[in-house]
C-alpha atoms as a PDB file:
ATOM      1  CA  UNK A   1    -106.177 205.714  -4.772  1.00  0.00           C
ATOM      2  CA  UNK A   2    -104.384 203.713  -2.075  1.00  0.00           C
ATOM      3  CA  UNK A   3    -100.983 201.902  -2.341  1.00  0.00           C
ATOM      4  CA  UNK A   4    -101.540 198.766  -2.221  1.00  0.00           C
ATOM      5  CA  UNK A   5     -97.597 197.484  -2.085  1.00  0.00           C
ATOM      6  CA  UNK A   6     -97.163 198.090   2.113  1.00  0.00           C
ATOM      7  CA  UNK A   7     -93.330 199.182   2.227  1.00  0.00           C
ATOM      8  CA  UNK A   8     -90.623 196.958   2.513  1.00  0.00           C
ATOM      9  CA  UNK A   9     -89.690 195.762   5.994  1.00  0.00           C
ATOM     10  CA  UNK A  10     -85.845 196.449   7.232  1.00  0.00           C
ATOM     11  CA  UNK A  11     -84.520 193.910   9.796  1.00  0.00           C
ATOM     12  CA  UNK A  12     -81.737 195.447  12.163  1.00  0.00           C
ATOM     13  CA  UNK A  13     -79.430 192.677  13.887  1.00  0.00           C
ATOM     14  CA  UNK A  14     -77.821 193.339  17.108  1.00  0.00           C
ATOM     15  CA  UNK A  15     -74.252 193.918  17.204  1.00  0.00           C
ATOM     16  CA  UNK A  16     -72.266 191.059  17.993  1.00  0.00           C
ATOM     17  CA  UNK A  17     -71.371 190.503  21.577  1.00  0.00           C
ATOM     18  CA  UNK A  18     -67.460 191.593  22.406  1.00  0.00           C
ATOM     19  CA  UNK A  19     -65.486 188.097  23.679  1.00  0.00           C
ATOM     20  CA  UNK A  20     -63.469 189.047  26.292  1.00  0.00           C
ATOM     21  CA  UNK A  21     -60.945 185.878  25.416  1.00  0.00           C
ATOM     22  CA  UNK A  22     -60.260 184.589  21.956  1.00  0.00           C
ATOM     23  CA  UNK A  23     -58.682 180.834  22.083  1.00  0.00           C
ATOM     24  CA  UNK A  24     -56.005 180.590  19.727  1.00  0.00           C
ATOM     25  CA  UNK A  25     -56.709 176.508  19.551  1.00  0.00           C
ATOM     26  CA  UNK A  26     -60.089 177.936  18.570  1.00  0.00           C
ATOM     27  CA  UNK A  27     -61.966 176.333  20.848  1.00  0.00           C
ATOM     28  CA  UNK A  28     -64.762 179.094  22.130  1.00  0.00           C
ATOM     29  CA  UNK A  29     -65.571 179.996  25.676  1.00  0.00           C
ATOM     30  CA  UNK A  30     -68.426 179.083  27.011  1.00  0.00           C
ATOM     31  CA  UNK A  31     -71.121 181.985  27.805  1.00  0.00           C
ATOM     32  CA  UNK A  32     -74.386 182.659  29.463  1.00  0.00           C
ATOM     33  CA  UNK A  33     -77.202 182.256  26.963  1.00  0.00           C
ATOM     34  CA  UNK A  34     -79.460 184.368  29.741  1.00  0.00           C
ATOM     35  CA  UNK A  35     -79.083 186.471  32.193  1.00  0.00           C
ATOM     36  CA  UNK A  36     -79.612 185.148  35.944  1.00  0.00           C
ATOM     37  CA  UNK A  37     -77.568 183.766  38.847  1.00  0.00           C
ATOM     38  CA  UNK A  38     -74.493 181.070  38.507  1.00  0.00           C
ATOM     39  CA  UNK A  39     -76.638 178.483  41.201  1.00  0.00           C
ATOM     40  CA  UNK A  40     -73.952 175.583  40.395  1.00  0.00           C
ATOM     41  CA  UNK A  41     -70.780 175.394  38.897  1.00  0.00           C
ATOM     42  CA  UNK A  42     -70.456 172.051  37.815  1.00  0.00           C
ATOM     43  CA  UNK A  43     -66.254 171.562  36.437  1.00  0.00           C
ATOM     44  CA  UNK A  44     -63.219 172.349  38.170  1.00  0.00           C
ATOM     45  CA  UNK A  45     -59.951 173.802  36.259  1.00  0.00           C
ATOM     46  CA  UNK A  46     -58.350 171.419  34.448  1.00  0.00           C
ATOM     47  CA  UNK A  47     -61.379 168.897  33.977  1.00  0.00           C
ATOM     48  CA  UNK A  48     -61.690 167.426  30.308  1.00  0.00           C
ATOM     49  CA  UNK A  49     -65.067 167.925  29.266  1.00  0.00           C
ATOM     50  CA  UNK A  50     -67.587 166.353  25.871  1.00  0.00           C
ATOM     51  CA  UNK A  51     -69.612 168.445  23.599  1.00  0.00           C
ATOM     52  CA  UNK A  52     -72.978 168.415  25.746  1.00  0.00           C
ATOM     53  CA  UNK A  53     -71.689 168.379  29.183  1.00  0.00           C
ATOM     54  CA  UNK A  54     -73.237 170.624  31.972  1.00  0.00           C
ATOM     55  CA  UNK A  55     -70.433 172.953  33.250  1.00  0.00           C
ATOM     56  CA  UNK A  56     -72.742 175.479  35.112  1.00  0.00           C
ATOM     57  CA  UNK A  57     -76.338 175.715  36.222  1.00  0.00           C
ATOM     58  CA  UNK A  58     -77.976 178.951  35.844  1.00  0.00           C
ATOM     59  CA  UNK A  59     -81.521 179.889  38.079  1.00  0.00           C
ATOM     60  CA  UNK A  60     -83.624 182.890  36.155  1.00  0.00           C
ATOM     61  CA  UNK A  61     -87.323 183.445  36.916  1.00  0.00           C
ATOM     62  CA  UNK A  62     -87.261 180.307  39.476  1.00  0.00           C
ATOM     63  CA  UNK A  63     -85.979 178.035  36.693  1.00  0.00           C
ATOM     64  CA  UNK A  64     -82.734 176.073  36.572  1.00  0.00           C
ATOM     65  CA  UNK A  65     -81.087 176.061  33.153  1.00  0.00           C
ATOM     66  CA  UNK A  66     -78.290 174.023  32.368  1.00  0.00           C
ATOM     67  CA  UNK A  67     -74.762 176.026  30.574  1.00  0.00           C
ATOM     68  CA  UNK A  68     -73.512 172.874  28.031  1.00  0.00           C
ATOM     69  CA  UNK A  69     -69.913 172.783  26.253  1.00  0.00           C
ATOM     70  CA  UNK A  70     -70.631 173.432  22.754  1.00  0.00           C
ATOM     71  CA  UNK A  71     -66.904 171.680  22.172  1.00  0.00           C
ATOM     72  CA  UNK A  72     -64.574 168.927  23.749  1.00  0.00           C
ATOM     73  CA  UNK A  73     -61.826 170.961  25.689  1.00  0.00           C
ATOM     74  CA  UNK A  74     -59.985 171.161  29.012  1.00  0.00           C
ATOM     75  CA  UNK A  75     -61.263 173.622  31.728  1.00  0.00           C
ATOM     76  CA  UNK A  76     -58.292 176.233  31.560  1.00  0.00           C
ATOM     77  CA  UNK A  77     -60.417 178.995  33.778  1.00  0.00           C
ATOM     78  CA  UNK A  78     -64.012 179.644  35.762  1.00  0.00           C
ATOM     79  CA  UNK A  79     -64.600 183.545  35.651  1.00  0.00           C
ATOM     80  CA  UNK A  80     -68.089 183.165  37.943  1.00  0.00           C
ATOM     81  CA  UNK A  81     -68.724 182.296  41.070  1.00  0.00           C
ATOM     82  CA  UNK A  82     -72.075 180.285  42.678  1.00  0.00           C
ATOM     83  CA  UNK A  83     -74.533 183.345  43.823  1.00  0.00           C
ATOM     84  CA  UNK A  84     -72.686 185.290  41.030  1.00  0.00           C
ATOM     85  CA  UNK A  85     -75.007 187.395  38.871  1.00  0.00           C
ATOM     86  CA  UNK A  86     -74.121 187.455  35.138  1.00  0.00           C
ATOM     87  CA  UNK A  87     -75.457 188.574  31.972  1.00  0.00           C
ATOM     88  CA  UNK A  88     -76.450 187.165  28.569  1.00  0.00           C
ATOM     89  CA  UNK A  89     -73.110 186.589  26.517  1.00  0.00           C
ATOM     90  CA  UNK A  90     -70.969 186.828  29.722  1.00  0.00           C
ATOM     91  CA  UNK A  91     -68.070 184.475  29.351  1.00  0.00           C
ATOM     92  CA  UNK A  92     -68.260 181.548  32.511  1.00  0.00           C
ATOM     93  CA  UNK A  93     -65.690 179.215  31.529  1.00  0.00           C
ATOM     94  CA  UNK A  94     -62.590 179.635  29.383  1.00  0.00           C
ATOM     95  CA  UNK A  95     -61.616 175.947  27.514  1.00  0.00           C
ATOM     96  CA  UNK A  96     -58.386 175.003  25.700  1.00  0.00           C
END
């Protein structure tokens, strides 16, 4: 006789990614969400910048992908460079 109950799937998370800077206003840093090269870095340090503004362009695979604030904040530091390569959870710009 088979078993028909198949066995219970287990689901492994990654381990969170280390943040290299932790805000104490608690506004994050802004990080790659792939890995490619910086093409364009569109703020300068000290720039105040929206929820939903473009702060770097990333090319992967041929494609340009906008880097968006996720928060209002003041550009306090840019930690890339355009031609820069940088992976996935890399921190580009550090906002207060």
């Amino acid at each position: 006789m088979r078993d028909v109950n198949p066995p219970e799937a287990v689901i492994t998370l990654p381990a969170p990614i280390p943040r290299e800077h932790v805000e104490e206003a608690g506004v994050p840093d802004i990080e790659a969400h792939i890995t490619g090269t910086v093409w364009k870095i569109e703020c300068q340090v000290g720039d105040s910048i929206s929820e939903g503004d473009s702060v770097v362009i990333l090319e992967s695979m041929k494609m340009e992908m906008p880097v968006e604030a996720e928060d209002d904040g003041t550009v306090k530091e840019i930690l890339c460079e355009e031609g820069q390569s940088v992976k996935e959870g890399d921190t580009l710009v550090v906002l207060e």
